[in-house]
Protein backbone atom coordinates (compact mmCIF):
# COMPACT_ATOMS: atom_id res chain seq x y z
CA UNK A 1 202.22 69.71 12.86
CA UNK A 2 204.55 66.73 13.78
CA UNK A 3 204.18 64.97 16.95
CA UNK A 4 207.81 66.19 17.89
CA UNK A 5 206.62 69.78 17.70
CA UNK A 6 203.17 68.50 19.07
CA UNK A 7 205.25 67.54 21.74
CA UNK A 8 206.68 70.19 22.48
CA UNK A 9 204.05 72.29 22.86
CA UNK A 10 202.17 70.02 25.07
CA UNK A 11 205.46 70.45 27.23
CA UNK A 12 204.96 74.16 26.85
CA UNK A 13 201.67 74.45 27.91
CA UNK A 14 202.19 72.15 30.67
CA UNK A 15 205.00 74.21 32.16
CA UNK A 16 203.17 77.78 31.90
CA UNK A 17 200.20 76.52 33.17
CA UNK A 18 202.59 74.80 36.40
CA UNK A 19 204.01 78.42 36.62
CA UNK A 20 200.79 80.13 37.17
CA UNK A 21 199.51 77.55 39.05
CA UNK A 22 203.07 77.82 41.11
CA UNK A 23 202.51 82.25 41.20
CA UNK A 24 198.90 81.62 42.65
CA UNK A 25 200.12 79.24 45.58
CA UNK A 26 203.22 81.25 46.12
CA UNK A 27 200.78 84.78 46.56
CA UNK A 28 198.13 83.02 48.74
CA UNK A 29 200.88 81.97 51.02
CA UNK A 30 201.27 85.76 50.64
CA UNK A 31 197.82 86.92 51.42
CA UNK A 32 197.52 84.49 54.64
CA UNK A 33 201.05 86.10 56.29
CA UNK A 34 199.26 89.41 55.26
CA UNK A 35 196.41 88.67 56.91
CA UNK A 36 197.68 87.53 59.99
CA UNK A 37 199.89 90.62 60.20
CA UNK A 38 196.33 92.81 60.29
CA UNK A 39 194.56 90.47 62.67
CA UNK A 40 197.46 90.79 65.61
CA UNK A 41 195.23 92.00 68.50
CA UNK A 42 194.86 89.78 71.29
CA UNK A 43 191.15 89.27 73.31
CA UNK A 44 193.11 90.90 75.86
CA UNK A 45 193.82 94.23 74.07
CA UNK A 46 189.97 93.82 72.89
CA UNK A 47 188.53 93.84 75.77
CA UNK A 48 190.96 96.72 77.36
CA UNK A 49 189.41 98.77 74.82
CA UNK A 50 185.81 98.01 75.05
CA UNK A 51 185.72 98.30 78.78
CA UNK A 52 186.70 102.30 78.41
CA UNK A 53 183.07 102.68 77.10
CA UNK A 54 181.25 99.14 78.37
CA UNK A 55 183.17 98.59 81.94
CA UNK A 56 180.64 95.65 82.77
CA UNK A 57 180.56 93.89 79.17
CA UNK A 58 179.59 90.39 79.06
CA UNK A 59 181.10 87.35 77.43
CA UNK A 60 177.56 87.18 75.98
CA UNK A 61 178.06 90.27 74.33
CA UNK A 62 181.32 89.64 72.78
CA UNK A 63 179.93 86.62 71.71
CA UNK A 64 176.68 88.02 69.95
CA UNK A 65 178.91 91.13 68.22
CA UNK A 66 181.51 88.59 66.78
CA UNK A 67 178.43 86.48 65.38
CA UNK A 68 176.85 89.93 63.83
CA UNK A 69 180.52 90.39 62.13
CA UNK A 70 180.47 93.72 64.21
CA UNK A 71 183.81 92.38 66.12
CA UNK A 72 186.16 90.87 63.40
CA UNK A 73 188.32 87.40 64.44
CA UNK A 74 190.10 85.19 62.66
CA UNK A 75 191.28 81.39 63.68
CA UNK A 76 194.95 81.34 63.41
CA UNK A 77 196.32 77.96 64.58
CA UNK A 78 193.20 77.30 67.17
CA UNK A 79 194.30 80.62 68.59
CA UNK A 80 191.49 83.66 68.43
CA UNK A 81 192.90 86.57 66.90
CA UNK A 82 191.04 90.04 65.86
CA UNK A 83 191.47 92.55 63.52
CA UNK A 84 193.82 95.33 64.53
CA UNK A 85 191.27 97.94 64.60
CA UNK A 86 188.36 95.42 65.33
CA UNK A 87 187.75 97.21 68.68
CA UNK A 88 187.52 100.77 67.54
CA UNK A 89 185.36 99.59 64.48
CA UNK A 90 182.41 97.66 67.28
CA UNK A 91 181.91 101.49 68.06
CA UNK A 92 181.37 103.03 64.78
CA UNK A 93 179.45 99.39 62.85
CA UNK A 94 177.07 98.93 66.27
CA UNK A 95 174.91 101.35 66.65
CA UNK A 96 174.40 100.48 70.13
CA UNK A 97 178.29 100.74 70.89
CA UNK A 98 178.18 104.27 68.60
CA UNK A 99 175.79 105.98 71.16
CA UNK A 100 177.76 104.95 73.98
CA UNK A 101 180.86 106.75 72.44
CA UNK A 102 179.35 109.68 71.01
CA UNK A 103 177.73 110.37 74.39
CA UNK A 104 181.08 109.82 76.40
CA UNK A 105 183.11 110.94 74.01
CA UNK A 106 181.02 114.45 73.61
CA UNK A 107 181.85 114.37 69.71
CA UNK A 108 180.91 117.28 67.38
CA UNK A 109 181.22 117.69 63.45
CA UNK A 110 184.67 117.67 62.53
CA UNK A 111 186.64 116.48 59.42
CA UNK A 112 185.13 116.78 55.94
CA UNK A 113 181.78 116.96 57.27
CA UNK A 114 183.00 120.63 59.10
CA UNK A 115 184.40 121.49 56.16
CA UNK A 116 181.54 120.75 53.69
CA UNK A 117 178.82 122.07 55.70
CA UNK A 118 179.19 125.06 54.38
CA UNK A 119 181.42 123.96 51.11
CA UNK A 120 179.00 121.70 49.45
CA UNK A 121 176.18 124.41 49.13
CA UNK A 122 178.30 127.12 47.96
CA UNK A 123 179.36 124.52 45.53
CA UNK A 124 175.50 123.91 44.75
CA UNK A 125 174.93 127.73 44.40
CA UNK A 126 177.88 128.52 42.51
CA UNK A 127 176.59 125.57 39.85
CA UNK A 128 172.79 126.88 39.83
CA UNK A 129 173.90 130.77 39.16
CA UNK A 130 176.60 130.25 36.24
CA UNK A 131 175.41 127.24 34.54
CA UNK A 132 178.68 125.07 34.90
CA UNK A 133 179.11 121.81 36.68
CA UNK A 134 182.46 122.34 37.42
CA UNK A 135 183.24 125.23 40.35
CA UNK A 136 185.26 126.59 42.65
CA UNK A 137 189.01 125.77 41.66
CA UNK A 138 191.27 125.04 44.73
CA UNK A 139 194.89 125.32 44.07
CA UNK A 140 197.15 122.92 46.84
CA UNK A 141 200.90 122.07 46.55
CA UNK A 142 201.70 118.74 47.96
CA UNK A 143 204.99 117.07 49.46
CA UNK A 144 204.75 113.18 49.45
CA UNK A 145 207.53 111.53 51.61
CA UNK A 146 208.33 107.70 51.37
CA UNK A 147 210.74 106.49 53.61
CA UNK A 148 211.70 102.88 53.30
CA UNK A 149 213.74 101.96 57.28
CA UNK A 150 216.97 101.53 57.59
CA UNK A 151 218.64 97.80 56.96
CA UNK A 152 215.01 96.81 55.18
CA UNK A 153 217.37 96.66 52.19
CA UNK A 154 221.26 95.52 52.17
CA UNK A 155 223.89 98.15 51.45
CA UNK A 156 224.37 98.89 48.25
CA UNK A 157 220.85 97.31 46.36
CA UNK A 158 219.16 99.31 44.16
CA UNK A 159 215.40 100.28 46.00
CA UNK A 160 212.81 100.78 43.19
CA UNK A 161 210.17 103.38 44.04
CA UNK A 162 206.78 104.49 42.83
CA UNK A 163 205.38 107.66 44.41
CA UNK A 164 201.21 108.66 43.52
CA UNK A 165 201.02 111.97 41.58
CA UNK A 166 198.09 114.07 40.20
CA UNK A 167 196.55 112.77 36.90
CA UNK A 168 197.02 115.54 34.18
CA UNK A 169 194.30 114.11 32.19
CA UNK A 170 191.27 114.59 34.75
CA UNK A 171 190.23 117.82 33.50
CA UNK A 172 188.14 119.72 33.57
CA UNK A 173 187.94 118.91 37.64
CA UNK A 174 191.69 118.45 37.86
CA UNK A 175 193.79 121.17 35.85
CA UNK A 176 197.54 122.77 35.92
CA UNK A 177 199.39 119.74 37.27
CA UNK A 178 203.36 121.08 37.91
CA UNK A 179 205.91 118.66 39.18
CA UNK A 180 208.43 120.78 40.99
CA UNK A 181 210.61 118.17 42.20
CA UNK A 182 211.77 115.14 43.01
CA UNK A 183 214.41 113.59 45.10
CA UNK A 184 216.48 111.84 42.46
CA UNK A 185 217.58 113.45 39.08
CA UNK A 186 216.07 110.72 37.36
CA UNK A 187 212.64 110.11 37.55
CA UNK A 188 209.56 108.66 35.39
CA UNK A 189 206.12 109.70 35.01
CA UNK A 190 204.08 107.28 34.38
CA UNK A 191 202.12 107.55 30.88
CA UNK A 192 198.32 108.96 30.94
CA UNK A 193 197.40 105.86 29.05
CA UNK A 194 198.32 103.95 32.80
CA UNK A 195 195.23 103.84 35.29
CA UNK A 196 197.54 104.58 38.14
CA UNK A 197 199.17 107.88 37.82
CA UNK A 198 203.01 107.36 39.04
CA UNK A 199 206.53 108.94 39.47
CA UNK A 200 208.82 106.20 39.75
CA UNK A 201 212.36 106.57 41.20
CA UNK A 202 215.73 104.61 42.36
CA UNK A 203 218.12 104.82 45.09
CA UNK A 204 221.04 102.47 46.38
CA UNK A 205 220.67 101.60 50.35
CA UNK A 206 222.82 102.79 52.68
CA UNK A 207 223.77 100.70 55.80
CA UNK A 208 222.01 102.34 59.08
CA UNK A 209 220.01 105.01 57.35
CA UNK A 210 216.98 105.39 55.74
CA UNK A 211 216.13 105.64 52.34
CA UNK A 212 213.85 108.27 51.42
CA UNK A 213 212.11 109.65 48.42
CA UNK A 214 209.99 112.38 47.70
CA UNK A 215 208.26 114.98 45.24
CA UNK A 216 206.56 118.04 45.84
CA UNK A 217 203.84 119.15 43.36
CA UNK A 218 201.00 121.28 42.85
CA UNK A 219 197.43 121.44 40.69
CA UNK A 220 194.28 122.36 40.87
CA UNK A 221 190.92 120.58 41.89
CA UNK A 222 187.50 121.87 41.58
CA UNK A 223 184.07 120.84 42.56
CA UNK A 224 181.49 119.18 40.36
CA UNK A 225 177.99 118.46 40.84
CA UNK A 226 175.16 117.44 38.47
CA UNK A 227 171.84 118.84 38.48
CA UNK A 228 170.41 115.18 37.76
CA UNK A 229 166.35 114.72 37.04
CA UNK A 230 165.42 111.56 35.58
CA UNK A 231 164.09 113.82 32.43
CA UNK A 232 167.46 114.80 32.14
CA UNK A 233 168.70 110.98 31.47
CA UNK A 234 168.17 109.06 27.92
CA UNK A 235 168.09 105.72 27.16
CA UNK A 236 171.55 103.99 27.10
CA UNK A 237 172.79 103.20 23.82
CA UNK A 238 173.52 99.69 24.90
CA UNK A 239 175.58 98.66 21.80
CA UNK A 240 178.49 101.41 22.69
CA UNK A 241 181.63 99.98 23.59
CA UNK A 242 181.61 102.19 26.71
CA UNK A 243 178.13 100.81 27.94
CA UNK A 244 179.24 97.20 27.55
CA UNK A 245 182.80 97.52 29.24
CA UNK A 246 181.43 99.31 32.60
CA UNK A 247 178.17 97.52 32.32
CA UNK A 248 180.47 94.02 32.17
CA UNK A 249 181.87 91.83 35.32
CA UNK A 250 185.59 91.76 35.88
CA UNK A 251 187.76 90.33 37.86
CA UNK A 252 187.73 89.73 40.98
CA UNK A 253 185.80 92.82 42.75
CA UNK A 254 182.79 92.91 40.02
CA UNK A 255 181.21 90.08 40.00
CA UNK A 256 177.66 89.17 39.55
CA UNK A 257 177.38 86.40 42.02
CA UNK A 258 173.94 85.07 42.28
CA UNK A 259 173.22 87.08 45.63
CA UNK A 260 174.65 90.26 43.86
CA UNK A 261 172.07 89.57 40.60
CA UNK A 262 169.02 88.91 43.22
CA UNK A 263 169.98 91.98 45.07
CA UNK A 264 170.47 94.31 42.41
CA UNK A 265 166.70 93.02 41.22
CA UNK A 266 165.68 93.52 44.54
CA UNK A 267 166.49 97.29 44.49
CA UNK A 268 165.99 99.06 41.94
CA UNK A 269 162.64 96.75 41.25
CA UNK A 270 160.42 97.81 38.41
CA UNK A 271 162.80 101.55 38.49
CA UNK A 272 163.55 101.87 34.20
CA UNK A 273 164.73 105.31 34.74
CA UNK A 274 169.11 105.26 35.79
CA UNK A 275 169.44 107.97 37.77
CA UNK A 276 166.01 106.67 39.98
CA UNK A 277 167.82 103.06 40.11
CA UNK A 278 171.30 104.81 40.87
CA UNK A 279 170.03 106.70 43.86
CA UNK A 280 168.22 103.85 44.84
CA UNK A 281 171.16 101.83 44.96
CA UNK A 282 173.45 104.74 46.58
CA UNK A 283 170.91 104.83 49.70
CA UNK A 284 170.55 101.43 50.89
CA UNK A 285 174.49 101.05 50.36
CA UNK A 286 175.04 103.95 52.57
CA UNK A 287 172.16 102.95 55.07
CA UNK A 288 172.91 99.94 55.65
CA UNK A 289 176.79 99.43 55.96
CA UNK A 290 178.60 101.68 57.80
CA UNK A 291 182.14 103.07 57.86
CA UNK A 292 184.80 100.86 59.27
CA UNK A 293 188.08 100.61 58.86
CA UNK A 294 189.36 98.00 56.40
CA UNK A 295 191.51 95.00 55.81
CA UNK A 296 194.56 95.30 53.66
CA UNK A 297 192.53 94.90 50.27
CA UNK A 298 195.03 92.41 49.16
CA UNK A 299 193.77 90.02 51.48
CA UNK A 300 190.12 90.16 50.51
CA UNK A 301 189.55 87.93 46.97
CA UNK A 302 185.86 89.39 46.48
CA UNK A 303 185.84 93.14 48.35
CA UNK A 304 181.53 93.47 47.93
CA UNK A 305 181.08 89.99 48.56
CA UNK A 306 183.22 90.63 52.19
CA UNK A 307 181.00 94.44 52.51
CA UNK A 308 177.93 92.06 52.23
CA UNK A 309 179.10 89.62 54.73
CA UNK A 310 180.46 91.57 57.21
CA UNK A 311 177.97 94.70 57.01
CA UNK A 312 180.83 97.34 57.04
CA UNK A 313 182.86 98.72 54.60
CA UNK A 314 185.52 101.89 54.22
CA UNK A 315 185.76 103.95 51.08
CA UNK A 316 187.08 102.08 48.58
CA UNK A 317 184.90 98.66 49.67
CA UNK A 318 181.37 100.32 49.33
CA UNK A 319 182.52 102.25 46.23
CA UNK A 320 182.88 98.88 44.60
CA UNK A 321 179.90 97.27 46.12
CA UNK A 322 177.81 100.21 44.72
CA UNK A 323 180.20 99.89 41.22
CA UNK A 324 178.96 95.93 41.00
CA UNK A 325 175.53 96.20 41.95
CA UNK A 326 175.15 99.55 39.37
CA UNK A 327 176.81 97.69 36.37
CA UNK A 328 174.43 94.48 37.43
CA UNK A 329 171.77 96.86 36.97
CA UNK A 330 172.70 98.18 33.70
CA UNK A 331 173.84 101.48 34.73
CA UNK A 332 177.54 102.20 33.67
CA UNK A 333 180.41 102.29 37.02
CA UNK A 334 183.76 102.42 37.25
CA UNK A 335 186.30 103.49 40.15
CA UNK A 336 188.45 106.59 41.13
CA UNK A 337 190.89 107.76 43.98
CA UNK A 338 193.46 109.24 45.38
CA UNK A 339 192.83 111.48 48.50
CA UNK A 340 190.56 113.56 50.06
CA UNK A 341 192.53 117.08 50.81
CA UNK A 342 190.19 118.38 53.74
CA UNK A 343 192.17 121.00 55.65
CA UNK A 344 192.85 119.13 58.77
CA UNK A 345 191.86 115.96 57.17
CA UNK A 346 194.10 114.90 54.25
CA UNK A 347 194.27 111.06 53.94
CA UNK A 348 193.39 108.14 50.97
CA UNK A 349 190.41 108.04 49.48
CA UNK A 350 188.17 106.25 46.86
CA UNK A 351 185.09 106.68 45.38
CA UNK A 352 183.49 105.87 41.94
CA UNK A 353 181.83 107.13 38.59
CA UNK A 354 178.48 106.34 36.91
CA UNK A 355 177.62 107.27 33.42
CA UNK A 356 174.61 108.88 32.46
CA UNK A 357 173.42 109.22 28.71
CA UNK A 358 173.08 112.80 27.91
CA UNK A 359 175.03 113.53 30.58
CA UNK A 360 178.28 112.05 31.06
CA UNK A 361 180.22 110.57 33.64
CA UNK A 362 179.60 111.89 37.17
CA UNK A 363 181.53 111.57 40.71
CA UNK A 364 179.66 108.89 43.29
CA UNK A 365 181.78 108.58 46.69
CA UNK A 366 179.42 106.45 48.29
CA UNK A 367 181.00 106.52 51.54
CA UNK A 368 180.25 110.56 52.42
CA UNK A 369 176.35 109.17 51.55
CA UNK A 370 173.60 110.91 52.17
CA UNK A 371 174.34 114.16 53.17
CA UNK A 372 172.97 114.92 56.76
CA UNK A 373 172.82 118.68 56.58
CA UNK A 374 170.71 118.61 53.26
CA UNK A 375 167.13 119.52 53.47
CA UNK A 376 165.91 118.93 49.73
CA UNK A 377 167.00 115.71 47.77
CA UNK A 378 169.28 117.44 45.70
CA UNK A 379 171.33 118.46 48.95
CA UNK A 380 170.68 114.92 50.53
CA UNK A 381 172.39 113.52 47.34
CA UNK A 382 174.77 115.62 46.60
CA UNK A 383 177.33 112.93 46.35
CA UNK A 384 175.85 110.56 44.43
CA UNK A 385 176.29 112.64 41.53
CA UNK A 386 178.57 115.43 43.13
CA UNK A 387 181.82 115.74 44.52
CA UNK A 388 183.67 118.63 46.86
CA UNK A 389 187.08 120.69 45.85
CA UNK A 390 189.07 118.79 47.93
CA UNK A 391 190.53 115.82 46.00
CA UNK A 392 193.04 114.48 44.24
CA UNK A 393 193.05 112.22 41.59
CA UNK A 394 195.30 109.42 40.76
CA UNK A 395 193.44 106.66 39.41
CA UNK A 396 191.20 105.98 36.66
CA UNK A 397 190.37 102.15 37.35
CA UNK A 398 192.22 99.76 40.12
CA UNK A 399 194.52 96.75 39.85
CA UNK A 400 196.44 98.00 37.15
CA UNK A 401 200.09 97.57 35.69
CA UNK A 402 202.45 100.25 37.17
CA UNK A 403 204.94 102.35 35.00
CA UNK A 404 207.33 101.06 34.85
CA UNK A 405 206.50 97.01 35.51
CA UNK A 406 206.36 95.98 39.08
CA UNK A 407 208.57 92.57 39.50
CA UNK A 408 207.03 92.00 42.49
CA UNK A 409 203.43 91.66 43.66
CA UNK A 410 202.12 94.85 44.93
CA UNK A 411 201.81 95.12 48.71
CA UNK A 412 198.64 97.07 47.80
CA UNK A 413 196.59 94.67 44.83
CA UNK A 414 194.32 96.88 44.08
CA UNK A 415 194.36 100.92 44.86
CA UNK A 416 197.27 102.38 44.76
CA UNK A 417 198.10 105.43 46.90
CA UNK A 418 200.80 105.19 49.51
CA UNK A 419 203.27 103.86 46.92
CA UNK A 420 204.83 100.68 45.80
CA UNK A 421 208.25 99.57 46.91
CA UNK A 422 210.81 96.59 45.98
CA UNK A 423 214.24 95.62 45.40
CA UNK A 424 215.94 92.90 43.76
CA UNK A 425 215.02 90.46 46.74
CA UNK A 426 211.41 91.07 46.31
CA UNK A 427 208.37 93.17 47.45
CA UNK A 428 208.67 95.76 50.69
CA UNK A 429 205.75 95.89 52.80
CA UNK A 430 203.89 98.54 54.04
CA UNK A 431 205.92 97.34 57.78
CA UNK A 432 209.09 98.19 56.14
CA UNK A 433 208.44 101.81 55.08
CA UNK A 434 206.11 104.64 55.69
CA UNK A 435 205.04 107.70 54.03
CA UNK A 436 203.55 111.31 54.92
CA UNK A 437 202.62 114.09 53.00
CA UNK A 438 201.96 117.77 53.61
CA UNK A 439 199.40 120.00 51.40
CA UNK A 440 199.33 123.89 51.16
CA UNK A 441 196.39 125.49 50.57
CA UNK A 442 197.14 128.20 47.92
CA UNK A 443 193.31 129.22 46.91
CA UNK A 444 194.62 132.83 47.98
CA UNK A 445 197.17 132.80 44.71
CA UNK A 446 194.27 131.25 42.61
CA UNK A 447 191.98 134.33 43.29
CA UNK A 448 194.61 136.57 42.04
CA UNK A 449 195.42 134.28 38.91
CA UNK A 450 191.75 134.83 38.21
């Protein structure tokens, strides 16, 4: 090679590498107005809220939860600012603060837990008389409404859409996926080769109104659950492509930080059997960081590494704590979501895999945990190797490309489940559209399909 053409190369090189360099400064000036925009409650509005359940509560005590991370802040500009549901989240992470609710609040089972009372052991019989791991098929039809406000977009600009849909290649627990329509005539469904499972659509903006998309679909989800011994679990074959790629880091959620690598070792300590070192791992997760609710992922560069530091995590955040601290441990993890479908209780949801030689991939959602009605182990942990009928799945893995590209960063980095919007100016928020959806419980018309 010539030093003209060596040159130019070197001029190349130089420019791509400025153009990253230029995309990663341009997105953390990104992340930072994101993150102010979820830490907009004042020590005002704080302490308005804690005083319905702790009238007399001290500046001590404020003090002492924000240095246990159980009351979020940030420093913005010397000015205190917390997280917009930091207050609500002191009374579910503090377990002080949780009695005093529950007892004021007279709270009883409701939500998922109502429903799967009684769901997950006819899920567990159902399994033990017929054999199968996969039971009792719920059929739902969905509407999913996006609607982006008016004037978000000027008159006239094309709005590019992507709306979450029902993976048709998650059988045998998600079968009979129908698209029965969709806003706009022309539409695209993303390929089953993509880990986020997409219908993407386009509509012009209309000065003063707003611009709305929507599908309405149905399918079918069933129940699974695993009858897991550690007799029933081989030895990894740890030269299979599978075993290395979910056994392997990647960026920027898995990583084996030195703290993850001492904790992993820590756990699962001289366990050689997987499914001992998976449950192991599964407990002290679910023990020992309780359900809060989250931070726009996009603002968090390592999600376990926050879970760890600030002892509280929602779905998707323990899922991939217990995903990096498995695959540190050599047992095979990878993620899933979409929604849970509770009657009464539809909303996003992740939760992961792990992969068990001899018997396959099975569903983890580490945030249901232990489950407090069981009596026997199986029934305590039923969902680390079980899942209930009411799901929907629409990824296979997170942060991946959309169908088809984004041009835009995504407003959501790493799930995707609300949607994705943009136009030609850029990226639209999640402030400058919402989205709904309404399910229909149709297990009647599966009986008589049957």
């Amino acid at each position: 090679m010539n030093k003209k053409r060596v040159a130019i190369v070197c001029i190349l090189i130089s420019f791509l590498s400025w153009n990253l360099q230029a995309q990663e400064d341009s997105f953390e000036k990104e992340r930072l107005r994101r993150t102010r925009m979820d830490f907009n409650r004042t020590e005002t509005e704080v302490l308005q809220y804690i005083r319905k359940y702790i009238p007399d509560v001290t500046d001590t005590q404020i003090k002492k939860w924000e240095d246990e991370k159980a009351l979020e802040y940030l420093i913005f500009d010397g000015e205190k600012r917390y997280f917009r549901n930091a207050a609500p989240n002191l009374f579910r992470i503090d377990s002080v603060c949780r009695a005093i609710k529950q007892a004021k609040d007279i709270t009883s089972d409701e939500g998922s837990l109502a429903v799967n009372k009684t769901h997950v052991p006819e899920i567990m019989e159902e399994v033990r008389k017929t054999g199968k791991s996969v039971v009792l098929p719920k059929r739902m039809r969905v509407k999913y409404t996006l609607t982006v406000k008016a004037d978000v977009v000027p008159e006239g600009k094309t709005i590019r859409c992507w709306l979450p849909l029902p993976r048709t290649d998650a059988a045998p627990r998600q079968t009979e996926v129908k698209l029965l329509s969709a806003s706009e005539p022309d539409y695209i469904i993303a390929p089953d080769s993509f880990v986020h499972h997409t219908l993407y659509l386009e509509k012009k903006a209309v000065k003063g109104k707003p611009t709305t998309f929507s599908t309405e679909f149905e399918y079918i989800s069933s129940g699974e659950w695993h009858r897991l011994t550690p007799e029933k679990v081989k030895p990894y074959k740890t030269d299979d492509p599978l075993y290395r790629k979910y056994t392997a880091e990647r960026e920027s959620h898995i990583i084996f930080t030195p703290e993850i690598k001492a904790l992993a070792k820590k756990l699962v300590g001289d366990e050689t059997n997987p499914w001992r070192k998976a449950q192991r791992i599964y407990a002290w997760v679910d023990r020992n960081f309780p359900w809060a609710s989250a931070r726009e992922y996009s603002t968090i560069p390592n999600i376990p590494q926050y879970v760890l530091e600030n002892k509280h995590g929602d779905c998707g955040q323990v899922s991939l704590l217990f995903i990096t601290l498995a695959r540190c441990s050599g047992i095979p993890a990878k993620w899933q979501s979409g929604f849970m479908m509770h009657p009464g209780l539809g909303n996003l949801h992740d939760w992961a895999q792990a992969y068990f030689e001899g018997i396959g991939w099975v569903p983890v959602d580490e945030s249901f945990g232990l489950f407090s009605p069981g009596k026997t182990e199986e029934e305590i942990y039923f969902f680390a190797n079980g899942i209930d009928s009411y799901r929907m799945i629409v990824n296979e893995d997170y942060s991946g490309p959309l169908f088809p590209e984004k041009k835009f960063p995504r407003s959501e980095t790493v799930d995707f489940q609300r949607g994705e919007v943009e136009w030609e100016g850029g990226n639209l928020y999640f402030n400058q559209w919402n989205y709904d959806f309404d399910i229909t419980y149709l297990t009647d018309e599966l009986r008589q399909i049957e």
